[in-house]
PDB file of N, CA and C in Angstrom:
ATOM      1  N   UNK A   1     113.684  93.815  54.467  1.00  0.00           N
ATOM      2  CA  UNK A   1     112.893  93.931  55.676  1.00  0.00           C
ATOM      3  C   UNK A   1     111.508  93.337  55.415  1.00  0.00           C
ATOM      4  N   UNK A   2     111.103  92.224  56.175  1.00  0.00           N
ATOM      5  CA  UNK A   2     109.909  92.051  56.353  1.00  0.00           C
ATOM      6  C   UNK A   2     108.548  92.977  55.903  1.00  0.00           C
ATOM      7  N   UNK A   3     107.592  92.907  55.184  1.00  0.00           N
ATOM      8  CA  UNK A   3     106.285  93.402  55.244  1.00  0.00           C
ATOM      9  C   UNK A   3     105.376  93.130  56.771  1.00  0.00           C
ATOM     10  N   UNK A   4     105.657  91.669  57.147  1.00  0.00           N
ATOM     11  CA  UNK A   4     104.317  92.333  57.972  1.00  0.00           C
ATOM     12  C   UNK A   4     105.483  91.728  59.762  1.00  0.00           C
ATOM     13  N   UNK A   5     105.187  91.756  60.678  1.00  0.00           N
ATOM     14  CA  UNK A   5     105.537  91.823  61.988  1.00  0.00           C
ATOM     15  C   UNK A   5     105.121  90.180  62.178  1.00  0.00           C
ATOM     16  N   UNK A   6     106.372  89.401  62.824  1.00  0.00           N
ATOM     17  CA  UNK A   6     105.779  88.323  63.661  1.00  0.00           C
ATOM     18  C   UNK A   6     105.126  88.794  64.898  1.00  0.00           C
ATOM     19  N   UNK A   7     104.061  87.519  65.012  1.00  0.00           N
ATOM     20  CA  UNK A   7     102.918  87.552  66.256  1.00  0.00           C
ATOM     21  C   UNK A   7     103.663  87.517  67.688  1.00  0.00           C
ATOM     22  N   UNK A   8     103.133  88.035  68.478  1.00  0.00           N
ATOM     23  CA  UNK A   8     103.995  88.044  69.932  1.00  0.00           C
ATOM     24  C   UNK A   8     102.597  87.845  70.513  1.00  0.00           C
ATOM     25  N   UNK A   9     102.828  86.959  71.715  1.00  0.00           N
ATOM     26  CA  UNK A   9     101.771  86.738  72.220  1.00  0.00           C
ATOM     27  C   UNK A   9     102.186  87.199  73.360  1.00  0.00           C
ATOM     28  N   UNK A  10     100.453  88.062  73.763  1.00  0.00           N
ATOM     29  CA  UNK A  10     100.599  89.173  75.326  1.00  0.00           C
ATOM     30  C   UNK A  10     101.407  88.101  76.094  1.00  0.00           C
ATOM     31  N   UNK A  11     101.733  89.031  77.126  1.00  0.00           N
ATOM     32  CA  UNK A  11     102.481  88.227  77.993  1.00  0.00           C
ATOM     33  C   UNK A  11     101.896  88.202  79.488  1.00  0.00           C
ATOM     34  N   UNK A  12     100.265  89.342  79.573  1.00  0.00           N
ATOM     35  CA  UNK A  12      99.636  89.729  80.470  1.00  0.00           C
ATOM     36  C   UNK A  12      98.820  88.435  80.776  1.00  0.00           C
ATOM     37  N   UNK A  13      98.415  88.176  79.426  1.00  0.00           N
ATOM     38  CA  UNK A  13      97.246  86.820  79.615  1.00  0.00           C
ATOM     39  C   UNK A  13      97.648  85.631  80.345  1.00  0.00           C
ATOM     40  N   UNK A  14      99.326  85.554  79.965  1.00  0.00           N
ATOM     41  CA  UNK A  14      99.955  84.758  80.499  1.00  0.00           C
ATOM     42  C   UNK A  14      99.917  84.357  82.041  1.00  0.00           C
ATOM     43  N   UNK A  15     100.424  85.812  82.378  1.00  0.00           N
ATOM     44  CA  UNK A  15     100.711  85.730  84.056  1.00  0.00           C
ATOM     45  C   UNK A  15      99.053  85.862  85.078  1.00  0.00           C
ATOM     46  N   UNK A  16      98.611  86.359  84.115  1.00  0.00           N
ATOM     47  CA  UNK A  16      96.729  86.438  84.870  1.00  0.00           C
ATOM     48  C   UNK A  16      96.511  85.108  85.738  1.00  0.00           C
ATOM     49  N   UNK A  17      97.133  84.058  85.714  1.00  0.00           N
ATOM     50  CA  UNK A  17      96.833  83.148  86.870  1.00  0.00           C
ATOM     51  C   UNK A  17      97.410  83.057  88.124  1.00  0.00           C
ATOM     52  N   UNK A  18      99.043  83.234  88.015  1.00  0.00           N
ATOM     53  CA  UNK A  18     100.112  83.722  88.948  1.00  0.00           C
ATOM     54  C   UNK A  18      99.865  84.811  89.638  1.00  0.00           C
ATOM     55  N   UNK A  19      99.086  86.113  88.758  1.00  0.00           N
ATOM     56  CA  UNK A  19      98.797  86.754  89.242  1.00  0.00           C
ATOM     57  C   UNK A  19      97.212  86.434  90.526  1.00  0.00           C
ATOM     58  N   UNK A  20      96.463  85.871  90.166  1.00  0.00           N
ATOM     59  CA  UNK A  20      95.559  85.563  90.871  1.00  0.00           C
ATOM     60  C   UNK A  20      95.494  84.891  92.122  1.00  0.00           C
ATOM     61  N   UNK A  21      96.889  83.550  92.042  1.00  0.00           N
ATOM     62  CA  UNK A  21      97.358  83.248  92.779  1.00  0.00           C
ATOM     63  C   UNK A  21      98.224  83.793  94.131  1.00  0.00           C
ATOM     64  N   UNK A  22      99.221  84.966  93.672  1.00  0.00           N
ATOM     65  CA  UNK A  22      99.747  85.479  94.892  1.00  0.00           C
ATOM     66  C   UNK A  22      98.883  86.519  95.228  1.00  0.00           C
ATOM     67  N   UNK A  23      97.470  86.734  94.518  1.00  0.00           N
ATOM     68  CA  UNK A  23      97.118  87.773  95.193  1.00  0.00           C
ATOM     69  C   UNK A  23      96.204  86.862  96.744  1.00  0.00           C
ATOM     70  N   UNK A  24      95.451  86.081  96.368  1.00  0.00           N
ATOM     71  CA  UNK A  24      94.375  85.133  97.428  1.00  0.00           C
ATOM     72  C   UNK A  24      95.886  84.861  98.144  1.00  0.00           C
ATOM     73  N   UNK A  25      97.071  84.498  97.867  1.00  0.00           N
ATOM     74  CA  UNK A  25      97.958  83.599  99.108  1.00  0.00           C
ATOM     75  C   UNK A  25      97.930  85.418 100.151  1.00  0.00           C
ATOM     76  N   UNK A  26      98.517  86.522  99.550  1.00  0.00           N
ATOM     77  CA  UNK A  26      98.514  87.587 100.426  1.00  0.00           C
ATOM     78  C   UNK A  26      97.490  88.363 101.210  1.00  0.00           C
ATOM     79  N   UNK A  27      95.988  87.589 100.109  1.00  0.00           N
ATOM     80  CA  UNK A  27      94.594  87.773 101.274  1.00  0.00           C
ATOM     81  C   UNK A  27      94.958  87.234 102.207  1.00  0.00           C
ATOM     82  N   UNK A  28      95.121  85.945 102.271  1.00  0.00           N
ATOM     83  CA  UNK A  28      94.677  84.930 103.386  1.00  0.00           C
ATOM     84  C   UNK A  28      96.351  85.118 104.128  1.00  0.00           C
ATOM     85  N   UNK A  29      96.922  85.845 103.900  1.00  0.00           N
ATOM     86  CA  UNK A  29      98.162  85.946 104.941  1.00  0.00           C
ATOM     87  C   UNK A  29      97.740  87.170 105.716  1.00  0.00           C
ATOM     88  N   UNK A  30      97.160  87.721 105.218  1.00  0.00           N
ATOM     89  CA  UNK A  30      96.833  89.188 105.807  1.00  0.00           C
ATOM     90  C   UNK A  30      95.596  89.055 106.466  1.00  0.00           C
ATOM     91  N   UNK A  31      93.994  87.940 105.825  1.00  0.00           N
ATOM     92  CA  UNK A  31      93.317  88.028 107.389  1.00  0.00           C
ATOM     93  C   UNK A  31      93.882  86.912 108.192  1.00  0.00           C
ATOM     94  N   UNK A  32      95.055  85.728 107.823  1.00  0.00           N
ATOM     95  CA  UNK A  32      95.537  85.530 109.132  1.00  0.00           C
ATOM     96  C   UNK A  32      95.860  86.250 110.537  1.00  0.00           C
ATOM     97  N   UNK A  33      96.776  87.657 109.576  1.00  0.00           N
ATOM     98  CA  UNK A  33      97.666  88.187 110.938  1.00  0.00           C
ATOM     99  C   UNK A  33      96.580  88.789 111.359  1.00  0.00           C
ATOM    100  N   UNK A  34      95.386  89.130 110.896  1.00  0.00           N
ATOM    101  CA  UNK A  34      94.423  89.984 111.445  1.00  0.00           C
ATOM    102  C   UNK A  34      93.465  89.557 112.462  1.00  0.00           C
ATOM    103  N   UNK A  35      93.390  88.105 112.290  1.00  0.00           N
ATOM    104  CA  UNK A  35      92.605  87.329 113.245  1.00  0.00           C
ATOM    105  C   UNK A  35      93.545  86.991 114.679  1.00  0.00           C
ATOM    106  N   UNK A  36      94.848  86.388 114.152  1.00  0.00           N
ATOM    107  CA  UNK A  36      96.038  85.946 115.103  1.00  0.00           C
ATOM    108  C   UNK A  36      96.068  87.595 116.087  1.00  0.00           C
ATOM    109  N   UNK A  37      96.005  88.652 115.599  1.00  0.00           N
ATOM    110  CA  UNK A  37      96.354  90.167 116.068  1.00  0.00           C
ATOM    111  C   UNK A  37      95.165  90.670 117.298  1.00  0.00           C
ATOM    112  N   UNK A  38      94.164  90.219 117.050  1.00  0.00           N
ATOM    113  CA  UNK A  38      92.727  90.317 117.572  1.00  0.00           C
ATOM    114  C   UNK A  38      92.886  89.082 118.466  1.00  0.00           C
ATOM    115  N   UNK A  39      92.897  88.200 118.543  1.00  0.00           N
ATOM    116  CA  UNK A  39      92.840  87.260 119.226  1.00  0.00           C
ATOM    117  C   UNK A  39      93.924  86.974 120.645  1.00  0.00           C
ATOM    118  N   UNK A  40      95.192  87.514 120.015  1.00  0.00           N
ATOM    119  CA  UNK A  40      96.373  87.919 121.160  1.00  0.00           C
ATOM    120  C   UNK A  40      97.005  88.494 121.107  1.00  0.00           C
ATOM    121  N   UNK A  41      96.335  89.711 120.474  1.00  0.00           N
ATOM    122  CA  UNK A  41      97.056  90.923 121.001  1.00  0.00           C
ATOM    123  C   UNK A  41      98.525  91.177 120.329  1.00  0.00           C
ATOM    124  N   UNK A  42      98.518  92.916 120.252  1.00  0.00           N
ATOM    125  CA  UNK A  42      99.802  92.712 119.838  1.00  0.00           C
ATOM    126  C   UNK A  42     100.989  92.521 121.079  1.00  0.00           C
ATOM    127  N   UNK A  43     100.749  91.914 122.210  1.00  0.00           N
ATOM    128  CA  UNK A  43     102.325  91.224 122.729  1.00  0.00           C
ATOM    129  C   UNK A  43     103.031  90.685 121.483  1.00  0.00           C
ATOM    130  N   UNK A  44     102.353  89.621 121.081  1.00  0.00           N
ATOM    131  CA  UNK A  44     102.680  88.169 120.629  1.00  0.00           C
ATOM    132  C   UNK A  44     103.425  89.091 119.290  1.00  0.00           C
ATOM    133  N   UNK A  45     102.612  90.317 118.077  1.00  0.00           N
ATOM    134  CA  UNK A  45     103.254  90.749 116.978  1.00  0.00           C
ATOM    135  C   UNK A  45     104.994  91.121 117.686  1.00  0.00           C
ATOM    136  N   UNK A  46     104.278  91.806 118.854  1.00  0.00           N
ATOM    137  CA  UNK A  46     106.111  92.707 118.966  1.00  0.00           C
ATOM    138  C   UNK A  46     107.083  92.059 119.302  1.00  0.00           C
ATOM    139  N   UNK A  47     106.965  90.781 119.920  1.00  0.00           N
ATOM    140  CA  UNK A  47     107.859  90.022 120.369  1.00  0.00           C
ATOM    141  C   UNK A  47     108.081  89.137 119.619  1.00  0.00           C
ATOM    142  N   UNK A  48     107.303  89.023 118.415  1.00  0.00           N
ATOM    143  CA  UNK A  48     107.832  88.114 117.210  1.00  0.00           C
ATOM    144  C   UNK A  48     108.701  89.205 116.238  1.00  0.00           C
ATOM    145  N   UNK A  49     108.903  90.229 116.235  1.00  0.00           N
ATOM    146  CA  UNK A  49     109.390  91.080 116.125  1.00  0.00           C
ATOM    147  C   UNK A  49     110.871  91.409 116.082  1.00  0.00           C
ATOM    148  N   UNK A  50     110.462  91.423 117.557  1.00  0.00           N
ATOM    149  CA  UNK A  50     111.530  92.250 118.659  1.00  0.00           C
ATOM    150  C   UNK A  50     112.513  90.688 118.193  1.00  0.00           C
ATOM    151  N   UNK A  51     112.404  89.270 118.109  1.00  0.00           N
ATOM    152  CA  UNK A  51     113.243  88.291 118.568  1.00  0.00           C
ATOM    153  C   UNK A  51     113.710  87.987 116.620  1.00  0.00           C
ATOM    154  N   UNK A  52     112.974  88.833 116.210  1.00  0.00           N
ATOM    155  CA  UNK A  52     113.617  88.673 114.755  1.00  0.00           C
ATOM    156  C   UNK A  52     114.944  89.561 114.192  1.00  0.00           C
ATOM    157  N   UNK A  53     114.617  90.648 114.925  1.00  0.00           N
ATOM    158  CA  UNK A  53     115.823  91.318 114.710  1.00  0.00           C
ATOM    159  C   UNK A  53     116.578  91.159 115.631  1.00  0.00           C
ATOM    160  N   UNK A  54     116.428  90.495 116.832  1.00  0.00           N
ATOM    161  CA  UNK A  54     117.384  90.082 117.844  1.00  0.00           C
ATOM    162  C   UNK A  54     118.413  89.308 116.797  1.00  0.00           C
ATOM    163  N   UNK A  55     117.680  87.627 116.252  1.00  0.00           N
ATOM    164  CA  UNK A  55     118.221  87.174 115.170  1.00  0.00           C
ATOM    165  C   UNK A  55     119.006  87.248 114.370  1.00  0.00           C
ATOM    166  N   UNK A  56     118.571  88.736 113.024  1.00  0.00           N
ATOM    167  CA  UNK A  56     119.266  89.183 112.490  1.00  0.00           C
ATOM    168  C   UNK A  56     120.051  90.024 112.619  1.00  0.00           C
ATOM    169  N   UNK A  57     120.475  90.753 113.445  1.00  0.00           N
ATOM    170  CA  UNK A  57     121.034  92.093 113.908  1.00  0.00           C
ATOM    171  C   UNK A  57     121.860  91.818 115.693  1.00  0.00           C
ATOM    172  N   UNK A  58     121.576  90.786 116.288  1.00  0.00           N
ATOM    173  CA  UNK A  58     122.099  90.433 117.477  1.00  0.00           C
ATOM    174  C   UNK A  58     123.216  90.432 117.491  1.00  0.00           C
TER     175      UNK A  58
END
């Protein structure tokens, strides 16, 4: 048996950019719907909605 341990490199440091990345794409998806929501109302959310599960579930 080995004396000392091979090196493993974190795997946190790694993803710290990916991570940074989907976090700003889910900002900016979220003050989208927030501006789009304010601006017209939720008709426009429920009936994008309502015609999605029409879609899937029709």
């Amino acid at each position: 048996m080995p004396e000392t341990l091979p090196e493993i490199a974190p795997k946190a440091a790694s993803a710290a950019p990916v991570i940074v990345v989907f976090g700003a794409f889910v900002a900016l998806a979220l003050a989208g719907s927030v501006l789009l929501w304010a601006h017209y109302g939720t008709t426009v959310f429920f009936e994008t909605i309502r015609a999605g599960f029409a879609a899937c579930f029709g």
